[in-house]
N, C-alpha and C. Protein backbone atom coordinates (compact mmCIF):
# COMPACT_ATOMS: atom_id res chain seq x y z
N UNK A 1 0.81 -1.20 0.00
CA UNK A 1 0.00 0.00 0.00
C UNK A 1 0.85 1.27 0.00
N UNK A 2 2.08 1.12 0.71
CA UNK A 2 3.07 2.28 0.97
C UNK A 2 3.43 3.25 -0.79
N UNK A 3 3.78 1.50 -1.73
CA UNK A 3 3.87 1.89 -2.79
C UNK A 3 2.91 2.87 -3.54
N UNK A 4 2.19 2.14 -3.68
CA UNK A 4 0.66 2.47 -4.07
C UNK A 4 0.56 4.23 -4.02
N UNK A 5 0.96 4.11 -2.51
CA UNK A 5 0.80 5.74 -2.16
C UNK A 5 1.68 6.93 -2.50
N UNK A 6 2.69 5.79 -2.95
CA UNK A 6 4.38 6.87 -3.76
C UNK A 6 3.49 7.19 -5.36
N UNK A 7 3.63 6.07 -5.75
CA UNK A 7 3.27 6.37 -7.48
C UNK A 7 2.18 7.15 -7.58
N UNK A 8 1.03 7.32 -6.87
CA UNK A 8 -0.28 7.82 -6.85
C UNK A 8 0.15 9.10 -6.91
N UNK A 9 1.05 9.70 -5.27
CA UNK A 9 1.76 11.51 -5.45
C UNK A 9 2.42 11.32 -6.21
N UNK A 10 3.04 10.69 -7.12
CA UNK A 10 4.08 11.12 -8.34
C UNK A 10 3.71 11.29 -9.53
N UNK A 11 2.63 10.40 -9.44
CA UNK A 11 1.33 11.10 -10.78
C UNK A 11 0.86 12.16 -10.78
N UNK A 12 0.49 12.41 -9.45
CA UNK A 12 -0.31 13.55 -9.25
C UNK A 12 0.57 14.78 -9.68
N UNK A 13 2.08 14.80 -9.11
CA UNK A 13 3.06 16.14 -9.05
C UNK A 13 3.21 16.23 -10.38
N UNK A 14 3.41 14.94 -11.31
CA UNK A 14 4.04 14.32 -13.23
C UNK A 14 3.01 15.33 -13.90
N UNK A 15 1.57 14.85 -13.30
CA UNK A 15 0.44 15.36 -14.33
C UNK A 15 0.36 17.21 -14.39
N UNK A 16 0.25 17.89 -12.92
CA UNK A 16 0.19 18.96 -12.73
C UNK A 16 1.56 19.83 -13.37
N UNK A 17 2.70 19.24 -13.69
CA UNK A 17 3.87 19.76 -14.29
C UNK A 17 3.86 19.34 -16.07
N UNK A 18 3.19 18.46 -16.18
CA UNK A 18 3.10 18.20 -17.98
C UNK A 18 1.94 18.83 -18.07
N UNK A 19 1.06 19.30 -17.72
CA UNK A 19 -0.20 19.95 -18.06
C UNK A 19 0.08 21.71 -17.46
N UNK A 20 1.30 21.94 -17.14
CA UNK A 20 1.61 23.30 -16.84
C UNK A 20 1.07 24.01 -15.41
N UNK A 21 0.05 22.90 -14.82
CA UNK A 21 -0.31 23.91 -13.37
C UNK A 21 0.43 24.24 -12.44
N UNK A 22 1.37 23.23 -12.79
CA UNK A 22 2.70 23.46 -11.22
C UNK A 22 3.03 24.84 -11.32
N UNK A 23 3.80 25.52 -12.33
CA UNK A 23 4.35 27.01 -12.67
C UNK A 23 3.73 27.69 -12.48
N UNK A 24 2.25 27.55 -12.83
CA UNK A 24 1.33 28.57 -12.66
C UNK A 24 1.26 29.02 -10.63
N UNK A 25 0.55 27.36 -10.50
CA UNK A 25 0.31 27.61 -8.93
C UNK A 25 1.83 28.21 -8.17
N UNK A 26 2.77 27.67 -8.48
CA UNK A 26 3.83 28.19 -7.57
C UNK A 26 3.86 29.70 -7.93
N UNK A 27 3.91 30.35 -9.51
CA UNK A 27 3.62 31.52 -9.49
C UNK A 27 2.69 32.46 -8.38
N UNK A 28 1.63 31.93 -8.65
CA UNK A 28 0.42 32.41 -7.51
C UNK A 28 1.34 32.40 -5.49
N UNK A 29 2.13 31.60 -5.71
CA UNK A 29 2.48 31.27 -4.43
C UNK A 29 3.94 31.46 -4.22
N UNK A 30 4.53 32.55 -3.99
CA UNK A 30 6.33 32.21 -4.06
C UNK A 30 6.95 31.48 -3.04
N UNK A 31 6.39 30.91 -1.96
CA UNK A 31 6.81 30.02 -1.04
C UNK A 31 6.59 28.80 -1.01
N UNK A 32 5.25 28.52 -2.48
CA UNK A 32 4.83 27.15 -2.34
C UNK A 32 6.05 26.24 -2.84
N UNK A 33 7.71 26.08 -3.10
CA UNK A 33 8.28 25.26 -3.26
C UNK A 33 9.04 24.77 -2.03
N UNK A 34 9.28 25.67 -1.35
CA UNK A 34 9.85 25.44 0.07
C UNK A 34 8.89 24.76 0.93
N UNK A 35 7.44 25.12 1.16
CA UNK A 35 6.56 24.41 1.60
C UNK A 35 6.02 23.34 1.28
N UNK A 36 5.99 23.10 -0.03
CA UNK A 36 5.99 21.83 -0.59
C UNK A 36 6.95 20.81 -0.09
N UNK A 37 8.14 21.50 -0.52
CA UNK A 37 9.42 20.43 0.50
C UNK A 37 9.03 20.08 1.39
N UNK A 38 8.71 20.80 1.93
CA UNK A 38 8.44 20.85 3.69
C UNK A 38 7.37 19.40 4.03
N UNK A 39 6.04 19.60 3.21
CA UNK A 39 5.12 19.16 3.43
C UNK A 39 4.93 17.83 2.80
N UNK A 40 5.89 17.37 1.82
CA UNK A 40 5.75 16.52 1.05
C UNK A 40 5.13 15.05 1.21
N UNK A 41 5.44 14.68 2.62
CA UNK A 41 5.14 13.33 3.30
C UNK A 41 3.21 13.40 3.62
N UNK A 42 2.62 15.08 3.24
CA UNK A 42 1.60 15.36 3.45
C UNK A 42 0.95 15.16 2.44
N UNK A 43 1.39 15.22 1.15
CA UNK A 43 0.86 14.62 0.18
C UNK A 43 0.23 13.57 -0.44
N UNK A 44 -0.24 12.93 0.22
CA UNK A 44 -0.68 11.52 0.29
C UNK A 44 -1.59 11.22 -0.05
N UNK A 45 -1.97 10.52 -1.28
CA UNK A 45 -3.70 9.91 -1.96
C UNK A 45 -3.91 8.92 -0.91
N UNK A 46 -4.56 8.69 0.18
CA UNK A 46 -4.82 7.96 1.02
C UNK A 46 -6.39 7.38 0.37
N UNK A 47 -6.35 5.80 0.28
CA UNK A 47 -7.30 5.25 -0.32
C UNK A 47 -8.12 3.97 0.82
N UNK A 48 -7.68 4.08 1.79
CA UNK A 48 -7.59 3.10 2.87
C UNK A 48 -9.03 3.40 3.73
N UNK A 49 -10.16 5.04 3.27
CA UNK A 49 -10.73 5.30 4.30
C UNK A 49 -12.38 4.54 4.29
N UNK A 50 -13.30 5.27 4.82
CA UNK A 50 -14.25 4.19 5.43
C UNK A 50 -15.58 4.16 4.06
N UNK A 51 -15.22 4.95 3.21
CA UNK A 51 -16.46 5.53 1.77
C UNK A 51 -15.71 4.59 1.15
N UNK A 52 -14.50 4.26 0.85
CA UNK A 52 -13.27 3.64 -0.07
C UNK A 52 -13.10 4.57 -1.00
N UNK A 53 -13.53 5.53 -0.98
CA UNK A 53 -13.03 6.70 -2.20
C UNK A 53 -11.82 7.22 -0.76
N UNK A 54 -11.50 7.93 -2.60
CA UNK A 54 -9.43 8.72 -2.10
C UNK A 54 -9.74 10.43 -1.54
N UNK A 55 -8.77 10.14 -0.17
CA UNK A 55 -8.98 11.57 0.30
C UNK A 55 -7.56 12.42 0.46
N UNK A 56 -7.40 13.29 -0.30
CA UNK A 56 -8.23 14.32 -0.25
C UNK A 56 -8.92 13.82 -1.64
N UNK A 57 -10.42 14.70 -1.63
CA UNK A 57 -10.74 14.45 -3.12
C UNK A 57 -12.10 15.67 -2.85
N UNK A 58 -12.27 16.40 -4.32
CA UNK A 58 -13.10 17.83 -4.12
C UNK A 58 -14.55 17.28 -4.23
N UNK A 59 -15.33 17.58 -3.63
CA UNK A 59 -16.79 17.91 -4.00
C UNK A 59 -17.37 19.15 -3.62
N UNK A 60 -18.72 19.30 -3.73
CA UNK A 60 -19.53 20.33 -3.60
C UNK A 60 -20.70 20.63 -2.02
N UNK A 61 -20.68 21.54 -2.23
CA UNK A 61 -22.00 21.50 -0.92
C UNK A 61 -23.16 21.66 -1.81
N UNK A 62 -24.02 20.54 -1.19
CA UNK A 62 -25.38 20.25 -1.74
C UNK A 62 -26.62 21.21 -1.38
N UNK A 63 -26.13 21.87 -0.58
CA UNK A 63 -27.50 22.74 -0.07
C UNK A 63 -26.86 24.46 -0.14
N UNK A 64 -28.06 25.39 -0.02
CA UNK A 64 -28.14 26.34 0.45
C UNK A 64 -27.28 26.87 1.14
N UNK A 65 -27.82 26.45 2.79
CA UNK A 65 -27.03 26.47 3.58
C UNK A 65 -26.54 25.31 4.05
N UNK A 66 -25.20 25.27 4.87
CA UNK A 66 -24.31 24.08 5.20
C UNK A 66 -23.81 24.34 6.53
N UNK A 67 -23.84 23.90 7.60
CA UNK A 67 -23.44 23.90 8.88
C UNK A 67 -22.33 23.24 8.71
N UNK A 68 -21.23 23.56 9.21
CA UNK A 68 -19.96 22.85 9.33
C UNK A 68 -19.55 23.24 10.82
N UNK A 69 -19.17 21.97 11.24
CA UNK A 69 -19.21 21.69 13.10
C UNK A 69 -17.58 21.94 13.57
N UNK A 70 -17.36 21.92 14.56
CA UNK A 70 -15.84 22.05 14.78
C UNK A 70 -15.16 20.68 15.45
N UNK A 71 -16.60 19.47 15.34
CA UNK A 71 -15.86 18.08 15.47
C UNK A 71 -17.09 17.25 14.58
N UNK A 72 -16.89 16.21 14.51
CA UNK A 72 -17.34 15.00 13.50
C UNK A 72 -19.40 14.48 14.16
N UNK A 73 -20.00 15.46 15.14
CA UNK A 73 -20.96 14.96 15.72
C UNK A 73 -21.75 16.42 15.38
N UNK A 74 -22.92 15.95 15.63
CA UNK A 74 -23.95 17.14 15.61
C UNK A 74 -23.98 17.60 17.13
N UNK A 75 -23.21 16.96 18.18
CA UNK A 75 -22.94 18.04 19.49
C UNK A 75 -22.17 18.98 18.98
N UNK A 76 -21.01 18.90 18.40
CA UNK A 76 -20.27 19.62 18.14
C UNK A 76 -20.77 21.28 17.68
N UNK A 77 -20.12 22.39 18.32
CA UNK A 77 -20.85 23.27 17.42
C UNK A 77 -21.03 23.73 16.49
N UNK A 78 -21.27 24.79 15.64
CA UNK A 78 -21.40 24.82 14.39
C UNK A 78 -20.01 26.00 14.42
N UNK A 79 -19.18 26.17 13.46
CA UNK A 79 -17.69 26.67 13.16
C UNK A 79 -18.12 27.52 12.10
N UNK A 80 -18.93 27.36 10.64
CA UNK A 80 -18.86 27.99 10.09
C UNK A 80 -19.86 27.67 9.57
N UNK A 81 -20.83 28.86 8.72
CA UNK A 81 -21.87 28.47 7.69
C UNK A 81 -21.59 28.92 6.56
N UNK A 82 -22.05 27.74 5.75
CA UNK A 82 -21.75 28.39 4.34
C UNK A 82 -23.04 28.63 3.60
N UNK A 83 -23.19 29.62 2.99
CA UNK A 83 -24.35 29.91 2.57
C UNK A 83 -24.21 30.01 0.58
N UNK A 84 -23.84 28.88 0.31
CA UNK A 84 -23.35 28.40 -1.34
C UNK A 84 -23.32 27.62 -2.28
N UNK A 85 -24.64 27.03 -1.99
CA UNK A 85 -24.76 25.80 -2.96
C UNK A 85 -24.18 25.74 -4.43
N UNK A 86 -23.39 24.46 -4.15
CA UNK A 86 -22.33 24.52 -5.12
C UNK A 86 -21.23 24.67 -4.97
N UNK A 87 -20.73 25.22 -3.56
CA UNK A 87 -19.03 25.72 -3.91
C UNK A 87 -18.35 23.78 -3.32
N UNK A 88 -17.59 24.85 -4.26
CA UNK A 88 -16.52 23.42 -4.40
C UNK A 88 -15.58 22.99 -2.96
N UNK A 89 -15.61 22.18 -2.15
CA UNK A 89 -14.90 21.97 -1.03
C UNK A 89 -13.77 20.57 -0.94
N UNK A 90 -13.17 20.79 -0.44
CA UNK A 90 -11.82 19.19 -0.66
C UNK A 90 -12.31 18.73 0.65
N UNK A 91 -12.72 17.51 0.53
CA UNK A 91 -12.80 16.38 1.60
C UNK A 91 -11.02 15.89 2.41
N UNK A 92 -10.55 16.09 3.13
CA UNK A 92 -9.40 15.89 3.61
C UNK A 92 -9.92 14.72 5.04
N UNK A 93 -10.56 14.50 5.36
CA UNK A 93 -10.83 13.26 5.99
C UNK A 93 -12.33 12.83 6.77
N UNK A 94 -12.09 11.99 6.71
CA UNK A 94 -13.69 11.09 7.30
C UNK A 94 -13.48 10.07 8.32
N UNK A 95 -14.79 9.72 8.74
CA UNK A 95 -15.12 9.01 9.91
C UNK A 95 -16.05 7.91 9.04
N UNK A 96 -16.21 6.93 9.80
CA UNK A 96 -16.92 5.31 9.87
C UNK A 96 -18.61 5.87 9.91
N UNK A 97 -18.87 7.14 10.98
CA UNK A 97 -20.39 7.20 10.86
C UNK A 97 -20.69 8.24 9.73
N UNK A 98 -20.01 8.63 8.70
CA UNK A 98 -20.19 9.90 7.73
C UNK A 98 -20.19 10.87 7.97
N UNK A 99 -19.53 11.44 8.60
CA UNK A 99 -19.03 12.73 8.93
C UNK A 99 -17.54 12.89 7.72
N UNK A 100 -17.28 14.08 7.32
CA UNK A 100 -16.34 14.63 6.35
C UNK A 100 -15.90 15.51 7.01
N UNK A 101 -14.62 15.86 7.06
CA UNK A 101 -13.65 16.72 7.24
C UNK A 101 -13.64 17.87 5.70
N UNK A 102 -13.52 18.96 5.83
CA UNK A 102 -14.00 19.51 4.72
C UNK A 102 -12.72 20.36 4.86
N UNK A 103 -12.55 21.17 3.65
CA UNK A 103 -11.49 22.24 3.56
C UNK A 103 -11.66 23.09 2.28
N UNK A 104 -11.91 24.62 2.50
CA UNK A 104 -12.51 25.58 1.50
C UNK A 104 -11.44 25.97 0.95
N UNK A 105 -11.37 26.99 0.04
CA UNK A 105 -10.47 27.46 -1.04
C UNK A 105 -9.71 28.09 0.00
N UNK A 106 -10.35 28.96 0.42
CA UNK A 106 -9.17 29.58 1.79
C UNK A 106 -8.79 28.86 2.95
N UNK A 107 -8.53 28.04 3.14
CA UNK A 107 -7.63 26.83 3.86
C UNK A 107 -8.63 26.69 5.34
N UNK A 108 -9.74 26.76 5.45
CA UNK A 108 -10.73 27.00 6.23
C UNK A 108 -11.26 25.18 6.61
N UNK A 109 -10.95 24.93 7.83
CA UNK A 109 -11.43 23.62 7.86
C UNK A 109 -12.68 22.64 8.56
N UNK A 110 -13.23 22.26 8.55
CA UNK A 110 -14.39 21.79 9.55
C UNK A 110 -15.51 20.58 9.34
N UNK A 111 -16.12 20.43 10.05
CA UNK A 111 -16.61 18.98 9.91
C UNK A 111 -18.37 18.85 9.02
N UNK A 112 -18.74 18.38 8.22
CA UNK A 112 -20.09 17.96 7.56
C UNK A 112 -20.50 16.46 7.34
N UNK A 113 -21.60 16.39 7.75
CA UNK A 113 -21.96 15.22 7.49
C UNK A 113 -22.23 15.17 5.79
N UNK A 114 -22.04 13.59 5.38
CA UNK A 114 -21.89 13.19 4.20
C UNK A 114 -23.15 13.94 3.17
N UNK A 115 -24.70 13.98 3.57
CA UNK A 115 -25.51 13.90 2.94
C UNK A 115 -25.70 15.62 2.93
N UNK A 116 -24.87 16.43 3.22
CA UNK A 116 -24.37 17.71 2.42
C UNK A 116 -23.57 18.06 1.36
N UNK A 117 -23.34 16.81 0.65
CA UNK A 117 -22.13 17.13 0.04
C UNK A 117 -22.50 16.37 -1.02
N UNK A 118 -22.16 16.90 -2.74
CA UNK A 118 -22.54 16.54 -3.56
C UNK A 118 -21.48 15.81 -4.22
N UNK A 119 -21.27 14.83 -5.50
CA UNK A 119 -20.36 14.76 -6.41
C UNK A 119 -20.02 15.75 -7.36
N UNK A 120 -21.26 16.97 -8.10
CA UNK A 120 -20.94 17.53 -8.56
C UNK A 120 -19.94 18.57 -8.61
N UNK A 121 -19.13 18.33 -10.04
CA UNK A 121 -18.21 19.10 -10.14
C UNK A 121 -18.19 20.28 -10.39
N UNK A 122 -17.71 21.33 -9.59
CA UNK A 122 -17.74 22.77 -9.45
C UNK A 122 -16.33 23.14 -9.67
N UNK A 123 -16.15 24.79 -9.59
CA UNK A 123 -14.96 25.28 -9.64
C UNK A 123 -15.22 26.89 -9.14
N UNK A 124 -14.17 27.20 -8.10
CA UNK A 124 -14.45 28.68 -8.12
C UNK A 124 -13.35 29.65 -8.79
N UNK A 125 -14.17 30.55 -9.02
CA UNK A 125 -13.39 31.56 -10.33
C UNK A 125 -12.39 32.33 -8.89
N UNK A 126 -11.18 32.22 -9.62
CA UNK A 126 -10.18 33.04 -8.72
C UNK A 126 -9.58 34.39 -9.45
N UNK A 127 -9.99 34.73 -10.25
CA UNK A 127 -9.56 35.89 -10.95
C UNK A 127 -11.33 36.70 -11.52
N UNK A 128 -10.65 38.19 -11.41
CA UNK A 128 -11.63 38.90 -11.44
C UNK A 128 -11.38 39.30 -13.21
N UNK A 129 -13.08 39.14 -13.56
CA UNK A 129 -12.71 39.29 -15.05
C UNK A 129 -11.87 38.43 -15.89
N UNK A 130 -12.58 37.04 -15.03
CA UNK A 130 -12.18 36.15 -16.17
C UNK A 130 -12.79 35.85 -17.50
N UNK A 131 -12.15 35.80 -18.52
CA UNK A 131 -12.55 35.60 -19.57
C UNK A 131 -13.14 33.94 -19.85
N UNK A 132 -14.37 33.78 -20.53
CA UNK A 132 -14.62 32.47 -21.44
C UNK A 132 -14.99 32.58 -22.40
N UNK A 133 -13.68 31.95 -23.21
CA UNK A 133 -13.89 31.78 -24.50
C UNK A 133 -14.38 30.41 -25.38
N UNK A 134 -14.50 30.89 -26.60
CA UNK A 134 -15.23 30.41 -27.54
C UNK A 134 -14.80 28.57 -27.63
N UNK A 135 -13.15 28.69 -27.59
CA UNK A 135 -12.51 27.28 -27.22
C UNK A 135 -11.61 27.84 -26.97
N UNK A 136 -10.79 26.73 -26.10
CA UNK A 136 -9.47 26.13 -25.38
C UNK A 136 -8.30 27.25 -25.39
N UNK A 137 -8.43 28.56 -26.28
CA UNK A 137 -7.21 29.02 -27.03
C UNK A 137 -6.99 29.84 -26.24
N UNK A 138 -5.92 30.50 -25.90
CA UNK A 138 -5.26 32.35 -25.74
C UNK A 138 -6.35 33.28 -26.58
N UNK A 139 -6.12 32.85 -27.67
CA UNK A 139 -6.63 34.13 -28.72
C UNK A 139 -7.85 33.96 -28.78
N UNK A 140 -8.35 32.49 -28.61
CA UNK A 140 -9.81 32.66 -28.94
C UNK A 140 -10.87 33.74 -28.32
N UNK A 141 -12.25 34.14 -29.41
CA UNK A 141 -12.97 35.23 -29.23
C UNK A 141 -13.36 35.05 -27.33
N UNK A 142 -13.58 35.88 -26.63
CA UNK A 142 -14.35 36.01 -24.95
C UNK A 142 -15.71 35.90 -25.36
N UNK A 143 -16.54 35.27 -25.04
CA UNK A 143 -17.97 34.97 -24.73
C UNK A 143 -18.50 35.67 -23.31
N UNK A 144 -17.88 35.87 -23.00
CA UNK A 144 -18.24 36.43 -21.46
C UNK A 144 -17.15 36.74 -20.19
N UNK A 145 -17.24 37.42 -19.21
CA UNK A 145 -16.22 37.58 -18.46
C UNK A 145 -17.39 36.71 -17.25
N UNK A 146 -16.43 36.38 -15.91
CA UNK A 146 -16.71 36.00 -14.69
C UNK A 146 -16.10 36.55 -14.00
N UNK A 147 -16.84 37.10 -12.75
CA UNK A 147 -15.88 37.86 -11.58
C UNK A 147 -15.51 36.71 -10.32
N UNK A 148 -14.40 37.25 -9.45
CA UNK A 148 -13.97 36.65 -8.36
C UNK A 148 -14.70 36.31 -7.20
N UNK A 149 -15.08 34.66 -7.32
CA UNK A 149 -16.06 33.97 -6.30
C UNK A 149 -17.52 33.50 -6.99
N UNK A 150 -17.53 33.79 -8.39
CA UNK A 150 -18.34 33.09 -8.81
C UNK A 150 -18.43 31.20 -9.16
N UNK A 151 -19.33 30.59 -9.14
CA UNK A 151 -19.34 29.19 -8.67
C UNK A 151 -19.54 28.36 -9.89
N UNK A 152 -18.53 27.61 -10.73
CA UNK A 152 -19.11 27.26 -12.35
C UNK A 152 -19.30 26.06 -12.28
N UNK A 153 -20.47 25.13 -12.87
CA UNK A 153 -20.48 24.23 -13.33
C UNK A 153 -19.45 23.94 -14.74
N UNK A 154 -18.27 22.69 -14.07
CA UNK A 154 -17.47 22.08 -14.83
C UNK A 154 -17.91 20.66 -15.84
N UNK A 155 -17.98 21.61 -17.03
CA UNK A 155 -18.57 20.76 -18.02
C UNK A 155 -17.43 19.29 -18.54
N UNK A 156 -16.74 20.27 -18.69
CA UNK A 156 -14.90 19.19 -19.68
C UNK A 156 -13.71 19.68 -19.34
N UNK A 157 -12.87 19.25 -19.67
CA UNK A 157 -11.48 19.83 -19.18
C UNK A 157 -10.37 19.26 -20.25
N UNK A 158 -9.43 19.91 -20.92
CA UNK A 158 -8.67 19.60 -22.54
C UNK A 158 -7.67 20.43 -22.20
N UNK A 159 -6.51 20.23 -21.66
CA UNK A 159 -5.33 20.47 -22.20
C UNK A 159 -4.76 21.80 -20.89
N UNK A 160 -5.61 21.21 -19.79
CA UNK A 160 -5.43 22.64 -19.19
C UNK A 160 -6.16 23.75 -18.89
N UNK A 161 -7.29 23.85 -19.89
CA UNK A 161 -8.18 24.48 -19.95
C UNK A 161 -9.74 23.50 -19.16
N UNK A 162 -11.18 24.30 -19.24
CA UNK A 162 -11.91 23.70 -18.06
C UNK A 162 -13.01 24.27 -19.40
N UNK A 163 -13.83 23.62 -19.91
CA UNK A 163 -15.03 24.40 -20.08
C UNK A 163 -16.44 24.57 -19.02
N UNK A 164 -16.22 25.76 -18.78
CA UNK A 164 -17.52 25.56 -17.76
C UNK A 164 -18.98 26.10 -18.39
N UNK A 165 -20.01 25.97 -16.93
CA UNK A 165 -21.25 26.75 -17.18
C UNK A 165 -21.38 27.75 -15.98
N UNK A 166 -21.38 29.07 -15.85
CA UNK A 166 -21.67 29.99 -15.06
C UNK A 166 -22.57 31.07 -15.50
N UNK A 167 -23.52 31.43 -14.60
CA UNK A 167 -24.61 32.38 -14.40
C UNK A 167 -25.05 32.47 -16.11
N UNK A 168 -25.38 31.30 -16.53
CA UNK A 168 -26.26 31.21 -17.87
C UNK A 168 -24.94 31.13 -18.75
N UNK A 169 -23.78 31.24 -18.74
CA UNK A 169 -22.79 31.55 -19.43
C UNK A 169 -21.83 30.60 -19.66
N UNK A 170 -21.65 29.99 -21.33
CA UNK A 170 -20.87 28.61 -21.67
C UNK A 170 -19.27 29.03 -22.05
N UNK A 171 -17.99 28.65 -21.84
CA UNK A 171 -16.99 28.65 -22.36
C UNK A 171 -15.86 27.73 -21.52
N UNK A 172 -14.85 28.36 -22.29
CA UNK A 172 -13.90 27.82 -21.45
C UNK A 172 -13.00 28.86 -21.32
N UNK A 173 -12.21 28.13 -19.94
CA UNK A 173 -10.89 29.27 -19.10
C UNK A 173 -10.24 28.41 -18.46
N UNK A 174 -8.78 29.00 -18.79
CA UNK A 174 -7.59 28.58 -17.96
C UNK A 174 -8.02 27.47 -16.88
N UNK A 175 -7.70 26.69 -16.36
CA UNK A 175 -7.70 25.72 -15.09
C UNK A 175 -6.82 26.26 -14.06
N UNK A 176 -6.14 27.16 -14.09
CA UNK A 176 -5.55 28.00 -12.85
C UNK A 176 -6.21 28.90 -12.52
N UNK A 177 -7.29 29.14 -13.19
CA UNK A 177 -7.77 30.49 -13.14
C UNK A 177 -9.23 30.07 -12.00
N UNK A 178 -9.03 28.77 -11.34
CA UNK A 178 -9.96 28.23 -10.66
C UNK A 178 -9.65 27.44 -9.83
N UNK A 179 -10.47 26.85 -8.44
CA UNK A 179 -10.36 26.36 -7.71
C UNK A 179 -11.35 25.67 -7.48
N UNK A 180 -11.12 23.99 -7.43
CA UNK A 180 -12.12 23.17 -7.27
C UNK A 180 -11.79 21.75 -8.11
N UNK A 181 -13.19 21.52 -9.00
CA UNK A 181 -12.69 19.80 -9.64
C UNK A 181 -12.37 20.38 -10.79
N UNK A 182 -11.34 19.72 -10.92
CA UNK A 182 -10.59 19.72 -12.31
C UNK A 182 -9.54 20.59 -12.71
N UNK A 183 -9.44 21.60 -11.68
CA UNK A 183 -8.67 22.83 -11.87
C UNK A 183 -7.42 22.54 -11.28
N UNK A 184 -7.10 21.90 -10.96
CA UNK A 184 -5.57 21.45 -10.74
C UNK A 184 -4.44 22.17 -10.33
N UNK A 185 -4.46 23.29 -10.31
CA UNK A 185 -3.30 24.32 -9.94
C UNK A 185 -3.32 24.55 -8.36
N UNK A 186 -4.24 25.29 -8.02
CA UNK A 186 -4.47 25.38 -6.75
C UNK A 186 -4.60 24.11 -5.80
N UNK A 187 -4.66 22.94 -6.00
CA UNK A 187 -4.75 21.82 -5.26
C UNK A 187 -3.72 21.53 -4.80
N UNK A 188 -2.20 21.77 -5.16
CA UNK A 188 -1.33 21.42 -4.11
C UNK A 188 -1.41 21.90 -3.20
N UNK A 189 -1.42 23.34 -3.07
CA UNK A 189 -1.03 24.31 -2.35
C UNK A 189 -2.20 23.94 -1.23
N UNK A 190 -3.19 23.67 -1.88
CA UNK A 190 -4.29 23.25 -0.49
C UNK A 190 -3.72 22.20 0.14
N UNK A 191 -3.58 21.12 -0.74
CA UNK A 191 -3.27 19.72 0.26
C UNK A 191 -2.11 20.01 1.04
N UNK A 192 -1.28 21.10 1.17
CA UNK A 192 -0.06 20.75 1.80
C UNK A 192 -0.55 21.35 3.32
N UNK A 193 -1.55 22.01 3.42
CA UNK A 193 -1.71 22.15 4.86
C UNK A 193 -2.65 21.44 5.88
């Protein structure tokens, strides 16, 4: 299993550096290589847990609103509400009775039970005035801009790029230019804390 768990992060680091997100995200981050060092043993596709799906791994909040507790029980109190159906959250660990360990774009962490949380794939826009275009390209025509914190349904994903659906609006944009499934840049930098 030890193995298992080497080749799994070495795919993960292979893919994000042949598909260009590594440069990008460390751009975004000038400390994320030292911390990466740092954190590396933290990196871990752990496949061993009690769903048998791999954690960390992103989903969505299914509701409205979302109570997130500051331990794994409904004694526990409530830590944070999210009021966002749809935003994209990384599962970083679980319990036997379904409780999820959750973790937001801003490194924000806390506990939800399972039946808040969707498969659907989301992404949040991290740049203001992002462009979606027509296809995959630099040059291609803008179809629309998106501002910072809007929530997209992730249609496909080609080469780096993400085509989404946001506020009635079809294209595609950068995969750094987002945070969530499929967007790949920003995900180290989360998992390392």
């Amino acid at each position: 299993m030890p193995r298992l768990r080497s080749v799994l992060c070495l795919s993960l680091t292979l893919g994000l550096y042949l598909t260009g997100a590594a440069p990008a995200a460390q751009a975004a981050n000038p400390n994320m290589a030292a911390q990466a060092a740092a954190g590396a043993e933290e990196m871990t596709l752990r496949l061993d847990t009690p769903s048998g799906l791999p954690v960390p791994r992103l989903v969505s909040l299914k509701s409205e609103t979302t109570f997130c507790r500051a331990g794994p029980s409904f004694s526990h109190p409530v830590r944070l509400t999210f009021m966002r159906q749809g935003l994209p959250v990384m599962v970083v660990a679980e319990t036997r009775d379904h409780w999820r360990k959750i973790r937001d774009a801003e490194g924000d962490e806390c506990w939800t039970h399972k039946s808040k949380l969707s498969g659907a794939e989301t992404a949040l826009v991290l740049e203001d005035g992002l462009a979606l275009r027509a296809r995959p390209e630099v040059g291609a025509p803008a179809r629309a801009r998106l501002g910072r914190g809007v929530i997209a349904r992730v249609d496909a994903a080609q080469d780096g790029w993400l085509r989404v659906t946001a506020e009635g609006r079809k294209g595609w944009a950068r995969a750094s230019a987002f945070w969530g499934a499929q967007a790949g840049a920003p995900l180290p930098e989360t998992m390392r804390r």
